[in-house]
C-alpha atoms as a PDB file:
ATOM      1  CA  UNK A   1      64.540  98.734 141.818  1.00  0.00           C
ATOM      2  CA  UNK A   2      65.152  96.945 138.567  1.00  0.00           C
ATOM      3  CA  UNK A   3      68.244  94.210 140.073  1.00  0.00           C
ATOM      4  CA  UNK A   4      70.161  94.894 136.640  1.00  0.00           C
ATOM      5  CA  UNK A   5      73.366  94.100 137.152  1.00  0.00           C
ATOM      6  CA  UNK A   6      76.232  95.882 134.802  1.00  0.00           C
ATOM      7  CA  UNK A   7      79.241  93.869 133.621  1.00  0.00           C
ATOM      8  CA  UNK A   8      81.733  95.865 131.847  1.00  0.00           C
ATOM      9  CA  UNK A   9      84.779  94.227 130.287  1.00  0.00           C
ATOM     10  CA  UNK A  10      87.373  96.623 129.229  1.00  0.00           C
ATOM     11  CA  UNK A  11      89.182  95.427 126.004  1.00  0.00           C
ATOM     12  CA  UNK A  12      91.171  98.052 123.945  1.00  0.00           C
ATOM     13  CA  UNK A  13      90.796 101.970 123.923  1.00  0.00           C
ATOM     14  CA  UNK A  14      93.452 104.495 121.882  1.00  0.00           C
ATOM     15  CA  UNK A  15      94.050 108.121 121.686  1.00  0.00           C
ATOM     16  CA  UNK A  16      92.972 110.094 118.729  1.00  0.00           C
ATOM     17  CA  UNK A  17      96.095 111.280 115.968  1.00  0.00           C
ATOM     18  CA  UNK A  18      98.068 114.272 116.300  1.00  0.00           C
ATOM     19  CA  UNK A  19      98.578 115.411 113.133  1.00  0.00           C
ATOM     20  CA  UNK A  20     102.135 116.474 111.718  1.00  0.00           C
ATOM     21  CA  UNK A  21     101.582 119.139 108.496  1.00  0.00           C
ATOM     22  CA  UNK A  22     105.202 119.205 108.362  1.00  0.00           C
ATOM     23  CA  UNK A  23     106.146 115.730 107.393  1.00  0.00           C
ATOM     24  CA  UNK A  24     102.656 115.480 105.459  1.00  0.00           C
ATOM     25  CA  UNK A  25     103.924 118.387 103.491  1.00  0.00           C
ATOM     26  CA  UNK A  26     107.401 116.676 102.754  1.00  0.00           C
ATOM     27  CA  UNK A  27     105.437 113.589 101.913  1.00  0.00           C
ATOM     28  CA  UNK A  28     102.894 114.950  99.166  1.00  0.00           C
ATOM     29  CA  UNK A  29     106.300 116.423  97.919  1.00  0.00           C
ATOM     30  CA  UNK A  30     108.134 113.156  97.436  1.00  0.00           C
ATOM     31  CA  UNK A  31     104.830 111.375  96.169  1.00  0.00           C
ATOM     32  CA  UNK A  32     104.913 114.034  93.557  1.00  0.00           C
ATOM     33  CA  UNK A  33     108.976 113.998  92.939  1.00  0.00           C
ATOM     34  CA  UNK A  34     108.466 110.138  92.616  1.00  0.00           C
ATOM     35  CA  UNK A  35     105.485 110.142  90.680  1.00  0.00           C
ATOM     36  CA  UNK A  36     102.219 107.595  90.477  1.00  0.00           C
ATOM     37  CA  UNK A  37     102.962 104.310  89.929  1.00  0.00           C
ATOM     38  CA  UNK A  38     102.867 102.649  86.412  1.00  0.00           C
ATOM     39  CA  UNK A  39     100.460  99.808  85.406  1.00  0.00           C
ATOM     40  CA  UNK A  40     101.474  97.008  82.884  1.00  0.00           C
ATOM     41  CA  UNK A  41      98.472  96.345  80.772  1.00  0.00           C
ATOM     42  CA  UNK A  42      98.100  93.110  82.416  1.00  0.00           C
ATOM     43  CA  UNK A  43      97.714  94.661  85.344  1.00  0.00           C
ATOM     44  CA  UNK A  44      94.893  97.121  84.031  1.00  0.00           C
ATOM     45  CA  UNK A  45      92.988  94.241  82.787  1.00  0.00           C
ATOM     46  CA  UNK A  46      93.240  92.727  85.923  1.00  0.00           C
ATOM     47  CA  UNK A  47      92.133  95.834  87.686  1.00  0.00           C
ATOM     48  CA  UNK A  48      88.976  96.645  84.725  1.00  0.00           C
ATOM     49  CA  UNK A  49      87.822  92.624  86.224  1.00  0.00           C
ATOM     50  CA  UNK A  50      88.084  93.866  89.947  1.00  0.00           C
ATOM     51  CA  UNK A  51      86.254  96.888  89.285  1.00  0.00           C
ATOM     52  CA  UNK A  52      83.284  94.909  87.676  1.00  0.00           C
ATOM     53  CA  UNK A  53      82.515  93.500  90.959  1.00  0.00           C
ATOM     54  CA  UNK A  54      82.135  96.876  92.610  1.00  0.00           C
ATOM     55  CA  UNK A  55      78.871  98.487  92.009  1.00  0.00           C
ATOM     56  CA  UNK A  56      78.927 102.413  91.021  1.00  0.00           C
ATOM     57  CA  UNK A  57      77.254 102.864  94.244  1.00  0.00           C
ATOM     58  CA  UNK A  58      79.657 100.878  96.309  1.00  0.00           C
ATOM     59  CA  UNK A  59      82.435 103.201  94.396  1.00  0.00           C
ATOM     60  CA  UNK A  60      80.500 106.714  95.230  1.00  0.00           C
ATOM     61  CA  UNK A  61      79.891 105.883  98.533  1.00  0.00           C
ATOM     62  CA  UNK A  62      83.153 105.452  99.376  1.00  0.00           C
ATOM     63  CA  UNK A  63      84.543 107.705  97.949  1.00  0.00           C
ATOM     64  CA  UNK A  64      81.955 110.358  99.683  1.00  0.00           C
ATOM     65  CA  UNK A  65      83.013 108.697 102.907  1.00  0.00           C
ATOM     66  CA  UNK A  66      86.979 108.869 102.168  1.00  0.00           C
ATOM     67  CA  UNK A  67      86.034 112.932 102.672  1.00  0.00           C
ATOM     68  CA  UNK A  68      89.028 113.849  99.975  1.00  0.00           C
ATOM     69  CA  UNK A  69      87.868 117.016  98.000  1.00  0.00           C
ATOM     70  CA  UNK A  70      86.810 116.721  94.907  1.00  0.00           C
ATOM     71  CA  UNK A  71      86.691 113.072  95.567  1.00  0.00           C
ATOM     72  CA  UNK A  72      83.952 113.474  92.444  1.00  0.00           C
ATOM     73  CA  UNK A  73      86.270 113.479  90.038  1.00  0.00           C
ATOM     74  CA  UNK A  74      87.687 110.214  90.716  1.00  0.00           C
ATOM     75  CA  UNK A  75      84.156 108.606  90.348  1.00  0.00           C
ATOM     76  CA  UNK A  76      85.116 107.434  87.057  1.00  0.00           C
ATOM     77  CA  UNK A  77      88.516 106.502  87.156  1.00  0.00           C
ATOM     78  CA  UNK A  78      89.357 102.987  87.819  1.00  0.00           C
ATOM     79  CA  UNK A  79      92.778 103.836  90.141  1.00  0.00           C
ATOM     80  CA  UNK A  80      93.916 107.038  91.524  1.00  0.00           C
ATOM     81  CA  UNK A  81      96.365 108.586  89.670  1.00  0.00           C
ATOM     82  CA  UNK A  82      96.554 111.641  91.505  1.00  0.00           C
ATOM     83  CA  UNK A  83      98.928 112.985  94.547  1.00  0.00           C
ATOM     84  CA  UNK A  84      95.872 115.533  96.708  1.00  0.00           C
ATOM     85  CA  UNK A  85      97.270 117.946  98.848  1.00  0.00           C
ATOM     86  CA  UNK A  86      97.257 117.110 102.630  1.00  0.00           C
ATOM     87  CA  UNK A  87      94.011 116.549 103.484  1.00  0.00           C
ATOM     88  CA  UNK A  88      91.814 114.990 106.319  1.00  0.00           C
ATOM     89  CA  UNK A  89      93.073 116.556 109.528  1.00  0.00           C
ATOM     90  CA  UNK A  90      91.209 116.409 112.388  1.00  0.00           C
ATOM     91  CA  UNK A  91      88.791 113.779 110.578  1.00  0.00           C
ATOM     92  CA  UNK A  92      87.619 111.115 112.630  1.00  0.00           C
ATOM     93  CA  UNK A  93      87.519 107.549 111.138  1.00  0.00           C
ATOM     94  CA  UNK A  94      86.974 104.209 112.924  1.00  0.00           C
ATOM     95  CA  UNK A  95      90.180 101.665 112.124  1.00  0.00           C
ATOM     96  CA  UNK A  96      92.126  99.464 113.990  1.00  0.00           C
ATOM     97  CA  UNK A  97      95.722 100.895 115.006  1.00  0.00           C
ATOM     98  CA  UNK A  98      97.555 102.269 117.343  1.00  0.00           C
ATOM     99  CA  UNK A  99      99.281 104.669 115.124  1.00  0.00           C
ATOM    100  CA  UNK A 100      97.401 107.328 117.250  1.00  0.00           C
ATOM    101  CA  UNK A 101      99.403 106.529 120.222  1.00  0.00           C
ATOM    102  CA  UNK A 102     102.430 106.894 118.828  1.00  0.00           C
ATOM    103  CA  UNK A 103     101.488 110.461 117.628  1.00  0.00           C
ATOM    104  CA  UNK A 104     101.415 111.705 121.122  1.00  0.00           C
ATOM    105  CA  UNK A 105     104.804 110.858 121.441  1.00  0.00           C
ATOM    106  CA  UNK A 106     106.531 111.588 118.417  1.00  0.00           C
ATOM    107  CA  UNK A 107     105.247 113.495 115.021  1.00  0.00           C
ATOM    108  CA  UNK A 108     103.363 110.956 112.890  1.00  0.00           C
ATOM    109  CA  UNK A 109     102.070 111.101 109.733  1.00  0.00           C
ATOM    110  CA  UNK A 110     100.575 107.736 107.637  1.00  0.00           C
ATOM    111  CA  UNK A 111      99.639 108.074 103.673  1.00  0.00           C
ATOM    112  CA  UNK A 112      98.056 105.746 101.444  1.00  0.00           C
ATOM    113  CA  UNK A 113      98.952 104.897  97.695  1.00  0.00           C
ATOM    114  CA  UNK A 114      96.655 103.335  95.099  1.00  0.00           C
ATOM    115  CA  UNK A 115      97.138 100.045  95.517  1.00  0.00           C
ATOM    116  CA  UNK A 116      93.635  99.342  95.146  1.00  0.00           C
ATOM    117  CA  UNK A 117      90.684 100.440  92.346  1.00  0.00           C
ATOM    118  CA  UNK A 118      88.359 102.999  93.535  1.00  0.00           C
ATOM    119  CA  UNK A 119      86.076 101.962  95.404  1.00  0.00           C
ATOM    120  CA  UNK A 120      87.747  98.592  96.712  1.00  0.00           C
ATOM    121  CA  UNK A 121      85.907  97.395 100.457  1.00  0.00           C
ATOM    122  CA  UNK A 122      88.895  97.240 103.248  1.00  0.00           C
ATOM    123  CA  UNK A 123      89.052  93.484 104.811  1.00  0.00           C
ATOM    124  CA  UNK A 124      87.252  92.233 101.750  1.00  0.00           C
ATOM    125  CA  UNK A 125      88.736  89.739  98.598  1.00  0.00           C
ATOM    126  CA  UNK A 126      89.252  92.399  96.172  1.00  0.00           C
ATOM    127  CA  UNK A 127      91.342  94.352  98.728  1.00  0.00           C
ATOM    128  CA  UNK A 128      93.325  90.824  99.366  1.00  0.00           C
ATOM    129  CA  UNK A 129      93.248  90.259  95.610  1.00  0.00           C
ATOM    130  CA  UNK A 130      95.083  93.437  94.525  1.00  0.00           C
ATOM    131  CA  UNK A 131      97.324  93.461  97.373  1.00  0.00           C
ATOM    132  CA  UNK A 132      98.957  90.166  96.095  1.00  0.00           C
ATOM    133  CA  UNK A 133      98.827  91.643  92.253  1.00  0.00           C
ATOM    134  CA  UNK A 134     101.312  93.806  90.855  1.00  0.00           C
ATOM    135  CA  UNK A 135      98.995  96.754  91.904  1.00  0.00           C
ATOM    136  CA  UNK A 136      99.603  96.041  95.315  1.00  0.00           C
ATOM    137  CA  UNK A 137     103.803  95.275  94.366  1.00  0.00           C
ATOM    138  CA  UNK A 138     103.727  98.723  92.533  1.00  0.00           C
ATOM    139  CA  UNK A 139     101.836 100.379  95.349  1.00  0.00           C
ATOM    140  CA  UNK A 140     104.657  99.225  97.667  1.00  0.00           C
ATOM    141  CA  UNK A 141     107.692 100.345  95.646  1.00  0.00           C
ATOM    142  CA  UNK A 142     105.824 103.579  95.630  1.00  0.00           C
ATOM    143  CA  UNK A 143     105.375 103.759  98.917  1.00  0.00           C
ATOM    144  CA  UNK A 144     108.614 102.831  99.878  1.00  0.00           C
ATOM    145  CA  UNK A 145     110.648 105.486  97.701  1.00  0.00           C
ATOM    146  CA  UNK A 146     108.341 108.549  99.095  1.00  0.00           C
ATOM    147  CA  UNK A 147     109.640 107.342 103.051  1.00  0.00           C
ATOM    148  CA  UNK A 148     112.808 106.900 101.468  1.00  0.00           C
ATOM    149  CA  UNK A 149     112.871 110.244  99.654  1.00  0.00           C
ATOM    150  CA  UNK A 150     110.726 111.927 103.049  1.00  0.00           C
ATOM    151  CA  UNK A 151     113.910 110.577 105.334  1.00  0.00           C
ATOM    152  CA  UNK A 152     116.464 111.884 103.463  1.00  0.00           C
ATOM    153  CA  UNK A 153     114.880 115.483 103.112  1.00  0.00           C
ATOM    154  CA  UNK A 154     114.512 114.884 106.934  1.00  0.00           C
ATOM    155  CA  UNK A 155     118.394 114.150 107.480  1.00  0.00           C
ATOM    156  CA  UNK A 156     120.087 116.184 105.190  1.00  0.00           C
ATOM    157  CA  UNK A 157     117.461 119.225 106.460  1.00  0.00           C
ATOM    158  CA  UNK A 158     117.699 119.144 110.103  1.00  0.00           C
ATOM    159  CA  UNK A 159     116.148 122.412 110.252  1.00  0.00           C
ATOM    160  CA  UNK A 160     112.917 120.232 109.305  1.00  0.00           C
ATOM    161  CA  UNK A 161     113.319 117.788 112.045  1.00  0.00           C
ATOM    162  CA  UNK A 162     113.242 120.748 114.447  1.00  0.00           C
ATOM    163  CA  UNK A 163     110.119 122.302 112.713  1.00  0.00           C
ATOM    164  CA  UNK A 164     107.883 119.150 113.288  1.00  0.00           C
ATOM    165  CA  UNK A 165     108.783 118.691 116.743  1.00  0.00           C
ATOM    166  CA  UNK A 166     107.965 122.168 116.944  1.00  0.00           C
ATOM    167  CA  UNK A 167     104.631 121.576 115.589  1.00  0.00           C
ATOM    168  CA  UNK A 168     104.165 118.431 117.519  1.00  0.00           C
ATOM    169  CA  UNK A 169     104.968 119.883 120.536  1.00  0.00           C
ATOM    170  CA  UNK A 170     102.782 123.238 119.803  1.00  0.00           C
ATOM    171  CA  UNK A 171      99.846 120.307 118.867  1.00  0.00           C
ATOM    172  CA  UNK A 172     100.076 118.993 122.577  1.00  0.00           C
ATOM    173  CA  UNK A 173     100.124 122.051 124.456  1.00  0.00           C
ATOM    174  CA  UNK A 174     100.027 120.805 128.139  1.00  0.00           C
ATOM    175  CA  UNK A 175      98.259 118.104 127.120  1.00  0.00           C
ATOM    176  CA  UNK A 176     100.321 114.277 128.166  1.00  0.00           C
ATOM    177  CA  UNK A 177     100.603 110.985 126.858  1.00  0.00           C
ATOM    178  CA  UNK A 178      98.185 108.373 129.191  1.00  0.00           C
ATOM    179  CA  UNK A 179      97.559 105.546 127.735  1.00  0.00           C
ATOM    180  CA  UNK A 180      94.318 104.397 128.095  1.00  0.00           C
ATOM    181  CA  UNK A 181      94.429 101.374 129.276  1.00  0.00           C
ATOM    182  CA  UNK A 182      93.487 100.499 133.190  1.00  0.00           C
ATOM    183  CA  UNK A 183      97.724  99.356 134.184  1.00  0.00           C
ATOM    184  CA  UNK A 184      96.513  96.095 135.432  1.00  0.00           C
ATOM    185  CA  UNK A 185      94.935  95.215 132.464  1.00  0.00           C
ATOM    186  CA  UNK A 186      95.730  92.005 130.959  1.00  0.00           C
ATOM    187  CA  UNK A 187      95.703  91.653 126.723  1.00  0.00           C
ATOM    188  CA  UNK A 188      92.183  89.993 126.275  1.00  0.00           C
ATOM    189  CA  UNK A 189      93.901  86.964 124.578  1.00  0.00           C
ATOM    190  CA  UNK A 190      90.797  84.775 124.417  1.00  0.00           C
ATOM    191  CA  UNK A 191      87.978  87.530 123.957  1.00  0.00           C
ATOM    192  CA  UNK A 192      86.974  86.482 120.834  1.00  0.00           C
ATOM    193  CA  UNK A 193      87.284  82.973 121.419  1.00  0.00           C
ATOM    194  CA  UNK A 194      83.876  82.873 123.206  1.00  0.00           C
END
């Protein structure tokens, strides 16, 4: 035959996310109690310069991609000042985490919050930029008080707890946590060293 010879190196693999409506629910609900955050005008003019060096296409594209509805009507905005419904399950999209795993064990949710101008590339200078900035500071607070607010509707509503287990549990079905990963399998420490 051909004498190929097939050399596979196994390096990372993770589960898909299971979903929690539940806590998503109580989430959108606390982003709204808490409200968006609040720019100084420093800040703005800091984020009008950042925008400048992201093209209108750059800016459409992803927000087509982020697959939030009416994602059109943030196309000219310069940060998202708006708190969506719960959108997005069962989407597919290619990151690096393994928040996934951790869904099959225990309900999961993760949000974002605008700590970026629309349209800002992941990984790139502008994301770094921003993050360092008060947007990113503001972002954070933000962020913080709707897990805050989310945790305390969770303990003083136990009823809640029991309805997203529920749900995660009703999510699995039969189905069991594996993790994907051959048990023998070393972390590949030096894979990108080559």
């Amino acid at each position: 035959m051909t004498r190929t010879v097939l050399e596979v190196e196994f390096l990372e693999g993770m589960h898909n996310v299971i979903p929690n409506r539940t806590i998503s629910e109580l989430i959108v609900k606390n982003m709204r109690e808490v409200g968006p955050p609040k720019y100084s005008e420093d800040s703005l003019k800091f984020a009008q310069e950042i925008a400048k060096t992201i093209s209108p296409e750059a800016k459409v594209h992803a927000l087509k991609k982020s697959g939030r509805p009416n994602w059109e009507t943030l196309a000219n905005k310069l940060i998202d000042d708006e708190v969506p419904d719960p959108w997005g399950e069962g989407m597919l999209d290619h990151v690096s985490t393994d928040v996934a795993d951790v869904s099959w064990k225990a309900p999961t949710v993760e949000f974002s919050t605008a700590a970026w101008v629309l349209g800002t590339p992941g990984h790139s200078w502008q994301s770094t930029a921003q993050s360092a900035s008060e947007l990113g500071h503001e972002s954070l607070i933000f962020a913080a008080k709707v897990i805050a607010g989310t945790l305390i509707d969770l303990i003083v509503n136990p009823e809640l707890v029991v309805k997203a287990r529920d749900e995660h549990q009703r999510r699995l079905g039969n189905k069991k946590y594996k993790s994907p990963l051959p048990l023998n399998k070393k972390p590949p420490l030096d894979a990108w060293e080559k």
